[in-house]
Protein backbone atom coordinates (compact mmCIF):
# COMPACT_ATOMS: atom_id res chain seq x y z
CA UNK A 1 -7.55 -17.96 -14.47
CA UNK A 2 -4.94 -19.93 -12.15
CA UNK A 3 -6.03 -19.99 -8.53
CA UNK A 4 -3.94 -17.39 -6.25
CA UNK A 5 -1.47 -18.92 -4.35
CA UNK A 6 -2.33 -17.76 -0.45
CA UNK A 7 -2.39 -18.63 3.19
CA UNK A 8 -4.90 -20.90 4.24
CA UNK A 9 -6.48 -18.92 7.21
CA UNK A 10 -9.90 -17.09 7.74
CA UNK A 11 -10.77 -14.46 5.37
CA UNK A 12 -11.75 -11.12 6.30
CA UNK A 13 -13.71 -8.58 4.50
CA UNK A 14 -14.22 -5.96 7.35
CA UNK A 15 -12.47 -4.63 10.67
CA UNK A 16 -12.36 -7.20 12.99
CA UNK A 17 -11.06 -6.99 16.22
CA UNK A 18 -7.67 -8.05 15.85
CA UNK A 19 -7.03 -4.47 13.54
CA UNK A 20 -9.62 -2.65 15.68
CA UNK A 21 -7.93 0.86 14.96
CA UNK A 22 -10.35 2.63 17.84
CA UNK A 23 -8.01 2.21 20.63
CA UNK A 24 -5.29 3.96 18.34
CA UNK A 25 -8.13 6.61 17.51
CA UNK A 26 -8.65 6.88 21.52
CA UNK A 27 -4.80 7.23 22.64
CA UNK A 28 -3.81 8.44 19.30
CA UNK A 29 -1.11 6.34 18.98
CA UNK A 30 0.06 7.94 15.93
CA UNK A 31 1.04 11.28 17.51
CA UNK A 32 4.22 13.56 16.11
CA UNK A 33 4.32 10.60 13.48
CA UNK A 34 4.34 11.70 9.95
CA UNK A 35 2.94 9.55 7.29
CA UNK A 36 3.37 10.21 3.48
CA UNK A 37 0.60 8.40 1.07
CA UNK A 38 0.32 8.47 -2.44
CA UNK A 39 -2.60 8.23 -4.44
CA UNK A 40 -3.94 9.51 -1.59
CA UNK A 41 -7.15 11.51 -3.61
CA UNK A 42 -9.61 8.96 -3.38
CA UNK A 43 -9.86 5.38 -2.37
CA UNK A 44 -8.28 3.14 -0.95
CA UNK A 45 -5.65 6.11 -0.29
CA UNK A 46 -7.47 8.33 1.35
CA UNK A 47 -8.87 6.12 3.47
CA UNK A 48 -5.61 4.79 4.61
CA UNK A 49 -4.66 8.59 5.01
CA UNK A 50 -7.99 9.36 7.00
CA UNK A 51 -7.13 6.47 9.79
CA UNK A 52 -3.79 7.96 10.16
CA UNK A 53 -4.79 11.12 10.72
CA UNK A 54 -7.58 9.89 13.03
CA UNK A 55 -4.86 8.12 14.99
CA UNK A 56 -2.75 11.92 15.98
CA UNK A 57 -0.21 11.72 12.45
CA UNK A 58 0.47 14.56 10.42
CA UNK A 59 -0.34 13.70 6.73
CA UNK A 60 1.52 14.79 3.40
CA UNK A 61 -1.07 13.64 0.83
CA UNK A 62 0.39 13.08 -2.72
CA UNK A 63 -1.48 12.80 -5.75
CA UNK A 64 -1.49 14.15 -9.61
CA UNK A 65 -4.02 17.04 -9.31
CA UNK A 66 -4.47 19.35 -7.09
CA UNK A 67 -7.96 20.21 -7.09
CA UNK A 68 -8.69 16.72 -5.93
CA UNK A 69 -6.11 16.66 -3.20
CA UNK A 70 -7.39 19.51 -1.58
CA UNK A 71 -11.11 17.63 -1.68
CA UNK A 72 -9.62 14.85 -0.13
CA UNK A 73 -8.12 16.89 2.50
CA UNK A 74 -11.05 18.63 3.11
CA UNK A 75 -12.82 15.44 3.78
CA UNK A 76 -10.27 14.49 6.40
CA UNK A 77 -10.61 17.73 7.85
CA UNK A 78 -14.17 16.66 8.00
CA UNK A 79 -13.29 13.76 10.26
CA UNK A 80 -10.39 15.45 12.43
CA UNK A 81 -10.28 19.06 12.88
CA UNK A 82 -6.89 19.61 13.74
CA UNK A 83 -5.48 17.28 11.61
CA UNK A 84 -1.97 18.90 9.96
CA UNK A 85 -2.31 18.25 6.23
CA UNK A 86 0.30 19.09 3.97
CA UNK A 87 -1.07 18.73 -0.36
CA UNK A 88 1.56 17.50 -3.12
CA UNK A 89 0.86 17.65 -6.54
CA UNK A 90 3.24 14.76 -8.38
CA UNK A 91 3.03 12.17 -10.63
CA UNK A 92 4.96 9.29 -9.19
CA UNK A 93 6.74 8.41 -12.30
CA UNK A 94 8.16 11.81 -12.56
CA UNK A 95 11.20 11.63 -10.55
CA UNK A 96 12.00 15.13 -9.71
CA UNK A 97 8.00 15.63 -8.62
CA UNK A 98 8.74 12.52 -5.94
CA UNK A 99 11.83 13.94 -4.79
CA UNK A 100 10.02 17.64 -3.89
CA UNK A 101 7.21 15.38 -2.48
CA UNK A 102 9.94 13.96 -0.15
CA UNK A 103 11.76 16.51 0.79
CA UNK A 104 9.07 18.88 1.19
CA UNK A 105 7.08 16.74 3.46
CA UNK A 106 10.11 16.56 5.77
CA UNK A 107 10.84 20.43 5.34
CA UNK A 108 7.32 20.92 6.50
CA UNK A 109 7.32 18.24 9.57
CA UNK A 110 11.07 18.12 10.18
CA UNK A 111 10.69 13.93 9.55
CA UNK A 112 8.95 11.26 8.23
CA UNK A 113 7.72 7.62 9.75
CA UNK A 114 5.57 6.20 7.84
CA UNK A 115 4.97 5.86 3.71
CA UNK A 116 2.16 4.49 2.12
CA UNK A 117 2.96 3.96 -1.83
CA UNK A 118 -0.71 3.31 -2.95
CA UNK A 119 -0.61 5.13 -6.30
CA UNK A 120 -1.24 2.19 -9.19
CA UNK A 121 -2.70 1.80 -12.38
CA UNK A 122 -4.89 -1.04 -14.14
CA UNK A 123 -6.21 -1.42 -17.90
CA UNK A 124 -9.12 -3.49 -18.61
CA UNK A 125 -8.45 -7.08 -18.96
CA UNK A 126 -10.11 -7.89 -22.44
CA UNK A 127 -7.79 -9.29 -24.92
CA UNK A 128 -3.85 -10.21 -25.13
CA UNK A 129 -1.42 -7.28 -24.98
CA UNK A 130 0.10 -7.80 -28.48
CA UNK A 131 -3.49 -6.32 -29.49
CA UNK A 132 -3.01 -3.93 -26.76
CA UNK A 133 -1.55 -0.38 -26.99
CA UNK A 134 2.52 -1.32 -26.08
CA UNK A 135 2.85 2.23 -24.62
CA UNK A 136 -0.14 2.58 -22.42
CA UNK A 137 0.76 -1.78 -21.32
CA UNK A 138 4.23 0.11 -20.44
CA UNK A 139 2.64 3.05 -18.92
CA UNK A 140 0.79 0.71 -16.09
CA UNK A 141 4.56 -1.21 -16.00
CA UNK A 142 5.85 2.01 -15.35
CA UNK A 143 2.97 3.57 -12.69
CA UNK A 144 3.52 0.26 -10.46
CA UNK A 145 7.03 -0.23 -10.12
CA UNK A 146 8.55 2.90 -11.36
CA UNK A 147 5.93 4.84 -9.38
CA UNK A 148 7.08 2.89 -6.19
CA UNK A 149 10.55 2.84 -6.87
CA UNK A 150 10.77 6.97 -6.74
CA UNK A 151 8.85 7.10 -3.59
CA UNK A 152 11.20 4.30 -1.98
CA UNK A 153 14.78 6.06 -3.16
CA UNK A 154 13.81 9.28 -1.78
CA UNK A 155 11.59 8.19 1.30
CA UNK A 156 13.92 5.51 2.39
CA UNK A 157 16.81 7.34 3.87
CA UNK A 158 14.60 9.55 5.85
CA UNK A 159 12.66 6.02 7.05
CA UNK A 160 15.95 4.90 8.08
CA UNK A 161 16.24 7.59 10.54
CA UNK A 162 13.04 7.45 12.44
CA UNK A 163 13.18 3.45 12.15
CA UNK A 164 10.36 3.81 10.33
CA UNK A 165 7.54 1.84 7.90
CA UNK A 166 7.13 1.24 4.26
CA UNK A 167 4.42 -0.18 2.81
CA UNK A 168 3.19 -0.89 -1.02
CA UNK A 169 0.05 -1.67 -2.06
CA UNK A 170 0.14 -4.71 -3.80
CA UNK A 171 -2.59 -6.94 -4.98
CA UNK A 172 -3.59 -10.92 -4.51
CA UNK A 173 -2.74 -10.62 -8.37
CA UNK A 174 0.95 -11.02 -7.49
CA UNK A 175 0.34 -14.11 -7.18
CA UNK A 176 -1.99 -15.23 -10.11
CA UNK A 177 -1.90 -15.62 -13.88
CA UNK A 178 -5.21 -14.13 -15.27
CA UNK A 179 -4.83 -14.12 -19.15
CA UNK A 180 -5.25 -10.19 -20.43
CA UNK A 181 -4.19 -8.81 -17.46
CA UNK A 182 -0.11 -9.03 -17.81
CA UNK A 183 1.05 -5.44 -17.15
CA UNK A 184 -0.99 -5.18 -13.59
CA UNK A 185 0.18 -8.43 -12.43
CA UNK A 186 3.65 -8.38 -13.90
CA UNK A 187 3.79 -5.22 -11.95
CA UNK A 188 2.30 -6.27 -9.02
CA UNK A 189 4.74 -9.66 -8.56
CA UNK A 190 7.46 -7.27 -9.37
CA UNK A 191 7.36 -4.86 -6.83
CA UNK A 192 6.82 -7.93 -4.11
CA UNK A 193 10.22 -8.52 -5.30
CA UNK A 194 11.26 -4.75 -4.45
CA UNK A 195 9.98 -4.94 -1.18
CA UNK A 196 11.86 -7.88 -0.55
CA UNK A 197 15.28 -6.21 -1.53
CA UNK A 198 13.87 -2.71 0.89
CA UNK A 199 14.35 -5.22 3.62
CA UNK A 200 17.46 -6.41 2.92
CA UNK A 201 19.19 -3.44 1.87
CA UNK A 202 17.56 -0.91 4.54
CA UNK A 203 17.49 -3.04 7.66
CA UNK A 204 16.47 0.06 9.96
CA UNK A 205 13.18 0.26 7.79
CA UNK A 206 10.09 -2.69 8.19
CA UNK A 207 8.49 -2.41 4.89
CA UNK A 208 5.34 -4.73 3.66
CA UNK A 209 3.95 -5.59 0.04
CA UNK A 210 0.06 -5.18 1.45
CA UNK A 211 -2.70 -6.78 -0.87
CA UNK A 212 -5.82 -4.75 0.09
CA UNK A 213 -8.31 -6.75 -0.74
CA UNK A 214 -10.84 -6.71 -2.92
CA UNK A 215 -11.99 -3.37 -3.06
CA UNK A 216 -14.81 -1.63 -5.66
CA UNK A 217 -12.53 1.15 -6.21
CA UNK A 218 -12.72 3.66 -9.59
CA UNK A 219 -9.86 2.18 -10.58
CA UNK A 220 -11.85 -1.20 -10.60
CA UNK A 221 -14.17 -0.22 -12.49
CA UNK A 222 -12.07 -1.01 -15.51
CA UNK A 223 -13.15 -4.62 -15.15
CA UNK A 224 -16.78 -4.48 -13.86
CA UNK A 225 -17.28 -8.76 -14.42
CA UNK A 226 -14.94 -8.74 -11.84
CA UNK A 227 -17.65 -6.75 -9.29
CA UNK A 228 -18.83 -9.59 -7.40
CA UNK A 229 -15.64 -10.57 -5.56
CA UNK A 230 -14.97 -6.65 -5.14
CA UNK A 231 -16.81 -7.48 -1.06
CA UNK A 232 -14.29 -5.89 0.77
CA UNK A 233 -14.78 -2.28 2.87
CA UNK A 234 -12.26 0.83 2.08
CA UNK A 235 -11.25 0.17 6.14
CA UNK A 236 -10.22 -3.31 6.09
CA UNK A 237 -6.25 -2.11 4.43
CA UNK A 238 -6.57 1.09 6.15
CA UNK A 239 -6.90 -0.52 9.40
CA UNK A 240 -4.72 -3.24 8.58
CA UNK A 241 -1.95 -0.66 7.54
CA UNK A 242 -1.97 0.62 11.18
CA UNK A 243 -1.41 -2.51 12.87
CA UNK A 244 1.60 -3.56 10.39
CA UNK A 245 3.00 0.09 11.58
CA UNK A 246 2.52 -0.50 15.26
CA UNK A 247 5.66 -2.15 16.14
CA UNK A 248 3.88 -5.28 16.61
CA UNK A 249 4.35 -6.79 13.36
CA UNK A 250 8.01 -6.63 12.33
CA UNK A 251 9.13 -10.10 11.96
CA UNK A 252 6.81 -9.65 8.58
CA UNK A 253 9.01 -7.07 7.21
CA UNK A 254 9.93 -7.67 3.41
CA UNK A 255 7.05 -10.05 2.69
CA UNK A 256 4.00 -10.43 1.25
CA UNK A 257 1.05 -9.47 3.51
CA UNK A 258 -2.72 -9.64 2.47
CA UNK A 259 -5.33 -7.36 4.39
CA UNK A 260 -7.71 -10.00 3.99
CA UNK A 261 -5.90 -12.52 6.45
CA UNK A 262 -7.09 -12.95 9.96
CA UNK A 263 -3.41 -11.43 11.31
CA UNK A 264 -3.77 -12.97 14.90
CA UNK A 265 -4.33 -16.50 13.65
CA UNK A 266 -1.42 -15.89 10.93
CA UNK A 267 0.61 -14.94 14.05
CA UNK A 268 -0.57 -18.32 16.39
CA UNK A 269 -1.01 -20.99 13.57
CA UNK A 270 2.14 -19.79 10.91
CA UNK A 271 4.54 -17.41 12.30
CA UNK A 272 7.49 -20.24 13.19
CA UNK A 273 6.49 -21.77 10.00
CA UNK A 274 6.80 -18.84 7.92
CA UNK A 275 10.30 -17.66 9.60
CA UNK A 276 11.75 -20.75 9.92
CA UNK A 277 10.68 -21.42 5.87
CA UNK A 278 11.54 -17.91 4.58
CA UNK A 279 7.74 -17.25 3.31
CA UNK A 280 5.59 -14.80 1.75
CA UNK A 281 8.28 -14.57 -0.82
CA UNK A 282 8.63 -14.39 -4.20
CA UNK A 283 10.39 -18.08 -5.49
CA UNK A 284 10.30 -20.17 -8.29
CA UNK A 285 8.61 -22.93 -7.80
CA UNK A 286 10.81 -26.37 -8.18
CA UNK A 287 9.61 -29.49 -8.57
């Protein structure tokens, strides 16, 4: 396995106080905001969706069955009583399903601020994909970048109204080569690459490509050797997620972000580096 390329500053596995998200859970900073998240059943999601809601947003919570959308909502409930929770049942790669997602969310809340495109897919990593199945090794191609491309054409013009926040969840294996693992990091670079063109084609809109650590999700559990580097909490990206929506954080619109960076010393020890070089960008390296 090549070694990720990443920013040399202190790792974080945990809330810190930099992305402390109890002062927005104290002022509810987040209030008359409305924040779409997919894959929001379970996870990493849900989680995300949970600190949002905490904060004073209104949530439209999009996943692929029902059942366990209205579990997850219950469990937000839980949490925040008077939370306004709106369920839709979509896959992201069906087009149509995104688009009544979209619009439906904004019928119900009259706008939308904030989406989180979090649904993704990953195989097990075990042996090259010309012994793989070609249509499932498609079908992950298709979840990560197809997935986020629907949520982006539909959410996008609405985002451009409210000046608004995009964010996909990407993955610190954007920016490796691990050997079985092709369709989830193909993916993964890929849509680092659509987040770049968000920014430059929707201005209005900040918009992020967030790794979220390393997380012991279900999804992980597809690749249980890779469990002892899974350290991270469920609130690290959910916290982190609310301080890239803040209006703090804008000058890192259409790059690559990762949760597990201390933000405040990427801010005092690489922000004029980063502008003035164009980083956290996909580019071919050149000798």
């Amino acid at each position: 396995m090549a070694p990720a390329e990443d920013l040399p500053v202190t790792r974080m596995s945990d809330i810190y106080p930099g992305i402390d998200p109890k002062p927005h859970f104290a002022e509810q900073t987040y209030q008359g905001k409305v924040v779409l998240v997919t894959g929001a059943s379970r996870g990493i999601g849900e989680e995300i969706a949970l600190f949002y809601a905490r904060a004073g947003a209104s949530l439209s919570l999009v996943g692929r069955k029902s059942a366990d959308l209205l579990e997850a909502r219950t469990r937000i409930l839980a949490h925040t009583s008077d939370a306004q929770i709106q369920v839709f049942v979509a896959d992201v790669v069906d087009t149509q399903a995104v688009k009544a997602a979209v619009e439906g969310t904004v019928k119900a809340f009259g706008r939308l601020d904030i989406v989180i495109a979090n649904a993704g897919k990953a195989d097990p990593w075990k042996k090259p994909f010309t012994e793989s199945d070609p249509d499932n090794w498609w079908k992950t191609m298709e979840v990560n970048i197809r997935g986020v491309y629907n949520i982006a054409h539909f959410a996008l013009p609405e985002l451009a109204k409210s000046k608004g926040y995009n964010i996909i969840i990407s993955s610190v294996g954007a920016q490796m080569r691990m050997p079985f693992a092709s369709s989830y990091v193909t993916s993964k670079h890929a849509v680092n690459r659509l987040n770049e063109y968000i920014h430059a084609e929707h201005p209005a809109v900040k918009t992020f490509a967030l790794n979220p650590g390393a997380i012991k999700t279900s999804m992980a559990d597809n690749n249980p050797e890779a469990a002892p580097w899974l350290i991270d909490t469920l609130q690290l990206p959910a916290a982190t997620c609310l301080r890239l929506t803040s209006g703090k954080e804008g000058w890192l619109s259409g790059r690559y972000v990762s949760a597990n960076w201390e933000l405040d010393e990427v801010e005092s020890d690489w922000k004029a580096k980063i502008i003035d070089q164009d980083a956290l960008v996909n580019r071919l390296h050149v000798p």
